[in-house]
Protein backbone atom coordinates (compact mmCIF):
# COMPACT_ATOMS: atom_id res chain seq x y z
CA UNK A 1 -8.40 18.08 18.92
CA UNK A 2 -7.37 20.51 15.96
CA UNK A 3 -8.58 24.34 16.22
CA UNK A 4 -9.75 23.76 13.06
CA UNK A 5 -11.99 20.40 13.94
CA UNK A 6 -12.92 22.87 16.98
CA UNK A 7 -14.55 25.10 14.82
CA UNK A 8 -16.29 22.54 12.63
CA UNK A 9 -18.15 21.18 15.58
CA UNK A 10 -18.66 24.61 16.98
CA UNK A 11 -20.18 24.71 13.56
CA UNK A 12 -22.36 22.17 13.25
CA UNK A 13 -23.79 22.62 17.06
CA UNK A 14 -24.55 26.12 15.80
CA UNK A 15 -26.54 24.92 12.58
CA UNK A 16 -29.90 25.17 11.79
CA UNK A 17 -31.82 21.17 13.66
CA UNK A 18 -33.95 19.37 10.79
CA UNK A 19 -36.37 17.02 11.75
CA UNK A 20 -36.40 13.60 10.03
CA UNK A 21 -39.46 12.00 10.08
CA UNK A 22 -38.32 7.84 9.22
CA UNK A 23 -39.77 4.87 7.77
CA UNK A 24 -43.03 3.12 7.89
CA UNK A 25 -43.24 3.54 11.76
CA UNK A 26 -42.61 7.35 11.50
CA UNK A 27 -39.43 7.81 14.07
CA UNK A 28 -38.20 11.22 15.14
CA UNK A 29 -34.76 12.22 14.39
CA UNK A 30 -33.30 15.86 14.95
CA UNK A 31 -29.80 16.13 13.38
CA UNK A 32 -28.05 19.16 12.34
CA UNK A 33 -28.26 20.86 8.98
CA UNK A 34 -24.37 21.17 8.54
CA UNK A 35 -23.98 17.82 8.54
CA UNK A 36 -26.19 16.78 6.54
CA UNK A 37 -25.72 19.22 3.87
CA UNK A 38 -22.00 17.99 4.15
CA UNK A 39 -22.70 14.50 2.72
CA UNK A 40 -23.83 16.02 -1.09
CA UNK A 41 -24.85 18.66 -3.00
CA UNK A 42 -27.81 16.79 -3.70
CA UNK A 43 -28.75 17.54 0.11
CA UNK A 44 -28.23 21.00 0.33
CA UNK A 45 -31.83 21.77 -0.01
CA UNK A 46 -32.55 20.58 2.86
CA UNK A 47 -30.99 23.52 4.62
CA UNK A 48 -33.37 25.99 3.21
CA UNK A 49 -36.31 27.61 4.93
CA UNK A 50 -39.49 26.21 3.74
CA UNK A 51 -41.74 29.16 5.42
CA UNK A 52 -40.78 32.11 6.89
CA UNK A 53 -40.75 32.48 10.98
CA UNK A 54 -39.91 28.38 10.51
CA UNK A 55 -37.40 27.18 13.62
CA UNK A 56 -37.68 23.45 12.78
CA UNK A 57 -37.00 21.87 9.08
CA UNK A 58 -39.12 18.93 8.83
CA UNK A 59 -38.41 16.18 5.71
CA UNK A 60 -40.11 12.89 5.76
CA UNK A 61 -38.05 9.62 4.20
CA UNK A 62 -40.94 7.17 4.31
CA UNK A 63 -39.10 4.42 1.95
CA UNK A 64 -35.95 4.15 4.56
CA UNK A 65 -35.77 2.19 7.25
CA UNK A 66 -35.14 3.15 10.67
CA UNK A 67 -31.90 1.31 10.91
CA UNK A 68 -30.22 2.18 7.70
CA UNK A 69 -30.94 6.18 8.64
CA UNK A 70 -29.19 5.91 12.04
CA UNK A 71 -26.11 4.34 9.98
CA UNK A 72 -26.17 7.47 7.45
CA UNK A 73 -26.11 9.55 10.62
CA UNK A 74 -23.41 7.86 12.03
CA UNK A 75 -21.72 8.34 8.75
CA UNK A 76 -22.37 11.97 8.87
CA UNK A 77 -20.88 13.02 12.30
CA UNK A 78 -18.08 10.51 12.65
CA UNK A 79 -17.32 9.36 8.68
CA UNK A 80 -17.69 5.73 9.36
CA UNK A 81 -21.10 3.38 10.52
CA UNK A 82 -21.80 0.08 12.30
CA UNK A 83 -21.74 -3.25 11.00
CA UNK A 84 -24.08 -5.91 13.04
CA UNK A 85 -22.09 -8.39 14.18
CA UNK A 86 -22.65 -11.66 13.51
CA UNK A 87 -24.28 -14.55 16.31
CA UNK A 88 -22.72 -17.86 16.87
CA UNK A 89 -24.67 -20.74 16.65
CA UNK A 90 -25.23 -22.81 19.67
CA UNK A 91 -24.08 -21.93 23.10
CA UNK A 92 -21.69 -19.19 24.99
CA UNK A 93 -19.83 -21.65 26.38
CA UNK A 94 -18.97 -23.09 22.81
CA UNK A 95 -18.72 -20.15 20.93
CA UNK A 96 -16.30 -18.69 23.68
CA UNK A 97 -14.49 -22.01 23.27
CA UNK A 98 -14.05 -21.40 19.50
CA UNK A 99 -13.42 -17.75 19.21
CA UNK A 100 -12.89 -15.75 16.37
CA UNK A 101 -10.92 -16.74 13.71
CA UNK A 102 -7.49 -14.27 13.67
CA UNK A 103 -7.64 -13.91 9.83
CA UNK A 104 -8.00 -15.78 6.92
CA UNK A 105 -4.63 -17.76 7.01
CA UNK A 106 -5.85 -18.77 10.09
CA UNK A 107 -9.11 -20.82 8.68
CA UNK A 108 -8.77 -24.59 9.18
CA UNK A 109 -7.86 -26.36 5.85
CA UNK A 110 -8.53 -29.45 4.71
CA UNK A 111 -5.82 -31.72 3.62
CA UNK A 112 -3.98 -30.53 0.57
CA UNK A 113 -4.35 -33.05 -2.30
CA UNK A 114 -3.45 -31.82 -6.38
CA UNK A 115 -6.75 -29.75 -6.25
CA UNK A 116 -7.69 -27.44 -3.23
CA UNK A 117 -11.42 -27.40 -2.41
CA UNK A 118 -14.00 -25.14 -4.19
CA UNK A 119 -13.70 -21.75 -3.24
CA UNK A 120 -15.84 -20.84 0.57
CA UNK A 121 -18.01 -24.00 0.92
CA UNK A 122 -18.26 -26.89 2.66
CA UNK A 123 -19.53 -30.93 2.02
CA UNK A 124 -19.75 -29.71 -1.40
CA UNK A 125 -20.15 -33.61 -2.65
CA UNK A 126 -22.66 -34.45 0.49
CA UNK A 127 -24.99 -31.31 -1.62
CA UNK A 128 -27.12 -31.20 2.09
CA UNK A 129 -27.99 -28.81 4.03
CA UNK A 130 -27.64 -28.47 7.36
CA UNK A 131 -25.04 -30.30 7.95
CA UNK A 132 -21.74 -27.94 8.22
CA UNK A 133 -22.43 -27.50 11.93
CA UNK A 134 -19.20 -29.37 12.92
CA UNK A 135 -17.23 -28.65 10.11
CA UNK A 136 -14.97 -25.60 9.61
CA UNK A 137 -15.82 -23.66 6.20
CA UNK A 138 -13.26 -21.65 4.55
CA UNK A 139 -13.43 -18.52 2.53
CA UNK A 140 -12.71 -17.42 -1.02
CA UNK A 141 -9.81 -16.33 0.43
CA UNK A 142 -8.34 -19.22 2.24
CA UNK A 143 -9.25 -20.79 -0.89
CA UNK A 144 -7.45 -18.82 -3.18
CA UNK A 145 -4.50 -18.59 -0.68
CA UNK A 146 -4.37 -22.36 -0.59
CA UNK A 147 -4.80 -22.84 -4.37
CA UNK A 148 -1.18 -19.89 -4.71
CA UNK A 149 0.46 -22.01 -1.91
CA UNK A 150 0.22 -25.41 -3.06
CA UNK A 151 2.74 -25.53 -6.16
CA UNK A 152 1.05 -28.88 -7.60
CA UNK A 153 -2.08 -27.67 -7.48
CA UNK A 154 -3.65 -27.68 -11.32
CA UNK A 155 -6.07 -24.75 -10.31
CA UNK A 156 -3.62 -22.20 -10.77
CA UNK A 157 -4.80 -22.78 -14.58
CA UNK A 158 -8.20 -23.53 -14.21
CA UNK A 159 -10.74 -20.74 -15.17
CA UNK A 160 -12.48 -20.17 -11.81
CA UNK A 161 -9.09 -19.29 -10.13
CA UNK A 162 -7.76 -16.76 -12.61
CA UNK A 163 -11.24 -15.09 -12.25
CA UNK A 164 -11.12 -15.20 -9.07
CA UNK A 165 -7.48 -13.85 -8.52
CA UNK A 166 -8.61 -11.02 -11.40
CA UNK A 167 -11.61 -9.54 -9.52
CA UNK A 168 -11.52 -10.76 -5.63
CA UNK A 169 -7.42 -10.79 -5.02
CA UNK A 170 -7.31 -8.86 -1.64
CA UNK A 171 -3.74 -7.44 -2.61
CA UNK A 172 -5.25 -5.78 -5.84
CA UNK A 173 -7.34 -2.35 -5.87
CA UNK A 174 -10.78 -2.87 -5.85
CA UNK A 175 -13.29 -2.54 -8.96
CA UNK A 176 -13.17 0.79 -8.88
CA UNK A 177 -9.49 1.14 -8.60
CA UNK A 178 -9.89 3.52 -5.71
CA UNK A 179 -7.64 2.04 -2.95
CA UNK A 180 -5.94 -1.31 -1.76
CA UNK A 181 -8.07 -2.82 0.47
CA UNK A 182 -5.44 -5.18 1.81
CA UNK A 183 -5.49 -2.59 4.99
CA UNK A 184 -8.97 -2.84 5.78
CA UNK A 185 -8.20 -6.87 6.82
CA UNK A 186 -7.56 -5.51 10.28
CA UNK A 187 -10.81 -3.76 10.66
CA UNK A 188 -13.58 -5.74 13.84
CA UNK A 189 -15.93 -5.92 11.51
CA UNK A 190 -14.50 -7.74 8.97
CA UNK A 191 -12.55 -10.52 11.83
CA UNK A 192 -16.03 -10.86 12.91
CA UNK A 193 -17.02 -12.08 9.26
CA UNK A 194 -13.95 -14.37 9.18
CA UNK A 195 -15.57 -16.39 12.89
CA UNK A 196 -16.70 -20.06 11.87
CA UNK A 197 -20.26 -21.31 13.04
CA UNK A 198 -22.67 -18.25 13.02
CA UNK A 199 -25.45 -16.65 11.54
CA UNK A 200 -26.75 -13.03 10.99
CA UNK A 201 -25.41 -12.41 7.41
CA UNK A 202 -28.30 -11.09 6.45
CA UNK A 203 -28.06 -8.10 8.43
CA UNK A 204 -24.65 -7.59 7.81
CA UNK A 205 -25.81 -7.18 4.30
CA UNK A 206 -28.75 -5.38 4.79
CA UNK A 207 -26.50 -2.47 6.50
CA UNK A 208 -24.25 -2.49 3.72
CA UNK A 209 -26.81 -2.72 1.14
CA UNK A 210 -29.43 -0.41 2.36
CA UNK A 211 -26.78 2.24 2.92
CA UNK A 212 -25.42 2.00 -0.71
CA UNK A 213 -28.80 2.33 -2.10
CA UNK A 214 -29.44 5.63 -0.08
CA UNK A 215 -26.05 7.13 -0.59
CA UNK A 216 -26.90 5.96 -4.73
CA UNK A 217 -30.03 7.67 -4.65
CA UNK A 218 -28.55 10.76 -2.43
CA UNK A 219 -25.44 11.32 -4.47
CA UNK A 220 -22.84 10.45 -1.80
CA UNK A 221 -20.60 9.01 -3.25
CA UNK A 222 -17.79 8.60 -0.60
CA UNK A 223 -20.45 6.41 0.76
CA UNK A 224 -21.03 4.57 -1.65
CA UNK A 225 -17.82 3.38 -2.32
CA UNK A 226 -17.03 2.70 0.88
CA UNK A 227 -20.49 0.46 1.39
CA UNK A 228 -19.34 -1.22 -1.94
CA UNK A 229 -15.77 -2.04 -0.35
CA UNK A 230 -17.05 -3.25 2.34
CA UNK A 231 -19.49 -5.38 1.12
CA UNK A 232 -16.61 -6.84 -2.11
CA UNK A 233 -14.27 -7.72 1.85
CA UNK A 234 -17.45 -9.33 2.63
CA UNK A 235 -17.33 -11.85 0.65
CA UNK A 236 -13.87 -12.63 0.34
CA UNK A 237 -13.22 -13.35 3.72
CA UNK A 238 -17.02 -14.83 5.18
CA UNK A 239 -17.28 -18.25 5.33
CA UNK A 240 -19.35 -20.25 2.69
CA UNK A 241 -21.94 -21.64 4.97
CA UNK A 242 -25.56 -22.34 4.29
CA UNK A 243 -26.42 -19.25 5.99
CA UNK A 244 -24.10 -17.15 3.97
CA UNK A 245 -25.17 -18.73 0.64
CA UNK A 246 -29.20 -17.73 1.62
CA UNK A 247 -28.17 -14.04 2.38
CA UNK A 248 -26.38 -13.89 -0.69
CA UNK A 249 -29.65 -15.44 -2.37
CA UNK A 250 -31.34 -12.49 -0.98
CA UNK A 251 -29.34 -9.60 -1.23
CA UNK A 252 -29.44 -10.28 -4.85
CA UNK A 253 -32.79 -10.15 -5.32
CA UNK A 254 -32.99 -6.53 -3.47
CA UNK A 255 -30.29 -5.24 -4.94
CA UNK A 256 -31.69 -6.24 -8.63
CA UNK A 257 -35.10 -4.58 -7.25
CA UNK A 258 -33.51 -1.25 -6.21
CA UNK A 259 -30.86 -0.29 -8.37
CA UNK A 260 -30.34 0.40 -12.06
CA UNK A 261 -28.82 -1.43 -14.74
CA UNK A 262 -25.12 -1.52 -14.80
CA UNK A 263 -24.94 -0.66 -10.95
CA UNK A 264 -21.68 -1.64 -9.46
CA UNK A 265 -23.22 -3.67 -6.82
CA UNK A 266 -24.77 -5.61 -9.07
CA UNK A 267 -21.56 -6.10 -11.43
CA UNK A 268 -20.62 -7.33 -7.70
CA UNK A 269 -22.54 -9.96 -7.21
CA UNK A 270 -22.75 -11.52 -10.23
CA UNK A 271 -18.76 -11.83 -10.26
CA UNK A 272 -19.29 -13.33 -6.61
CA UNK A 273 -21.72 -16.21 -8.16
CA UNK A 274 -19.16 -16.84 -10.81
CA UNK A 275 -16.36 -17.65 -7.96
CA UNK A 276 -17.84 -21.19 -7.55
CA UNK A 277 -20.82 -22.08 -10.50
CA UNK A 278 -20.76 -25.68 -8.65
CA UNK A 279 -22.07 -24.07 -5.46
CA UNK A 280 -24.14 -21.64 -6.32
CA UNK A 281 -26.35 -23.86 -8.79
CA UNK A 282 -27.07 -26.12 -6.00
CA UNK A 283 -31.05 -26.91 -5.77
CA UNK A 284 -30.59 -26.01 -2.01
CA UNK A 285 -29.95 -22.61 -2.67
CA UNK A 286 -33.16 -22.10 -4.69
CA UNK A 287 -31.16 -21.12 -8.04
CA UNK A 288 -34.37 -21.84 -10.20
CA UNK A 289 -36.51 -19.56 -8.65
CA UNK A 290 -33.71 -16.60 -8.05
CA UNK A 291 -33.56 -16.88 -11.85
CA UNK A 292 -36.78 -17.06 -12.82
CA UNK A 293 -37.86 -14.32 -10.28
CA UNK A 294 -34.60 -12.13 -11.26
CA UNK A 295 -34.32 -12.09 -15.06
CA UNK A 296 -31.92 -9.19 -15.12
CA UNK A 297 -29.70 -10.99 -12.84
CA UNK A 298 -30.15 -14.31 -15.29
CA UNK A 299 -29.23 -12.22 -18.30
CA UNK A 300 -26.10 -10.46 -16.64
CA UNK A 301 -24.90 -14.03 -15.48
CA UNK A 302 -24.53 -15.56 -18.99
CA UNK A 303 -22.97 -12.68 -19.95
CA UNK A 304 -20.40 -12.45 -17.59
CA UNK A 305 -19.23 -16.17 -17.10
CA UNK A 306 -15.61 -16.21 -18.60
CA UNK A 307 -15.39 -18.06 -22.37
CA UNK A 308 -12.21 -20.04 -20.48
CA UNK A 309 -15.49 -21.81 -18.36
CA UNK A 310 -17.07 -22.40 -21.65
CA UNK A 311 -13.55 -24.29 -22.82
CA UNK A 312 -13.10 -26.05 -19.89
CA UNK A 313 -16.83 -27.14 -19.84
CA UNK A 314 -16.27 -29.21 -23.59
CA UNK A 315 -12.98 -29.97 -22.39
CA UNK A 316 -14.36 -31.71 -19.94
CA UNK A 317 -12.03 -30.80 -17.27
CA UNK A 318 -12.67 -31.89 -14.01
CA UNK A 319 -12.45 -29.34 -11.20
């Protein structure tokens, strides 16, 4: 360890303990001022005396829950937080026997034929749910990797895979052209997405998510973009399972209820529905009442669908 990363913890065991009073169930935290002061200006205040002969800061964050403050903490002292991980369905002994999947070129295909399956789904013609336990889904990655492999493929002109390679190609910089996130492929968290058979995407999300929103509302912005990264990674490389598609379904509709219009995340998600309109519209997924309950989400949709779909649409081209 540095001198000067020495000092900085000598630092921040030195500072001034604040007392964080958490969520609906009222949990205790003591954390140090320094680092949370660190995170954004918007913070600093929290530093300052609020009575004189004071020895304790107390702030109370009723409207965040339990989990997503731990995560911001984490974030504060060590720069990074944890991602759930994700359960697989059935057994040990068969989830041991499957294992996790070593990265997206390593997701079972199905035979090539002139057009690669939609992008991250699976029994797409069956349109039932339930019924992907034995199968093997594959990502929007392994989709678009099989669609750039597979030199008769006609998809390489169709609408949804230009889209697709414009806003979700792992190679390219992300949204915000901050970094290429081809290095974060490597990360445990995001193998763990890549494992066939499981559920718990919903928490997954929910860590992403509820961190974004507080680092939004906070002014940490180094957060932010880093909760955003993760969750764009997230889905290109999880599997398009039932369980996947209701998180989604979700995380849309808290998302649309916590942030403002034009909010990255949001910009997000609606390019994410866009990968695969086939999919997404299914009646299993509950696409009439998501639009009906989420108007704003409706409206940004129809806006944001490509004129090439349009074309292809009175075309009639057949995916």
């Amino acid at each position: 360890m540095s001198l000067k990363r020495k000092r900085t913890m000598e630092d921040i065991l030195k500072s001034r303990a604040i007392k964080f009073i958490i969520g609906s169930e009222k949990a205790e935290f003591t954390v140090h001022s320094s680092c949370i002061v660190a995170l954004s200006q918007t913070l600093h205040p929290l530093a300052t005396s609020s009575g004189s002969g004071e020895t304790e800061k107390i702030v109370t964050w009723g409207d965040v829950e339990t989990s997503t403050f731990v995560n911001l903490m984490e974030y504060a002292y060590s720069g990074d937080y944890n991602v759930p991980q994700l359960t697989k369905k059935g057994n040990t002994r068969q989830a041991a026997a499957q294992g996790t999947a070593a990265g997206p070129g390593m997701v079972k295909k199905e035979p090539e034929s002139e057009h690669a399956s939609s992008p991250a789904r699976v029994n797409t013609g069956q349109q039932q749910k339930n019924t992907d336990e034995d199968e093997e889904t594959i990502s929007l990655h392994a989709w678009m990797l099989d669609v750039s492999e597979n030199g008769a493929s006609s998809e390489k002109s169709s609408a949804q895979y230009k889209f697709c390679l414009q806003h979700f190609s792992p190679d390219t910089t992300a949204s915000d052209g901050v970094i290429n996130e081809s290095s974060f492929a490597t990360e445990a968290w995001l193998k763990d997405m890549q494992q066939q058979d499981c559920t718990g995407y919903q928490a997954v999300f929910d860590a992403h998510m509820g961190l974004y929103i507080l680092a939004d509302k906070y002014g940490i912005t180094d957060l932010k973009d880093l909760c955003l990264r993760r969750i764009r990674l997230t889905l290109i490389y999880a599997t398009g399972t039932d369980a996947m598609a209701d998180a989604f379904f979700h995380t849309i509709r808290i998302v649309y209820g916590k942030t403002p219009p034009g909010d990255s995340l949001r910009s997000l998600l609606v390019k994410y529905f866009i990968t695969d309109m086939e999919w997404m519209m299914r009646e299993e997924n509950g696409i009439a009442s998501l639009l009906r309950s989420v108007p704003d989400f409706a409206a940004d949709l129809l806006l944001e669908i490509p004129y090439d779909y349009w074309v292809e649409i009175k075309n009639g081209r057949q995916s």
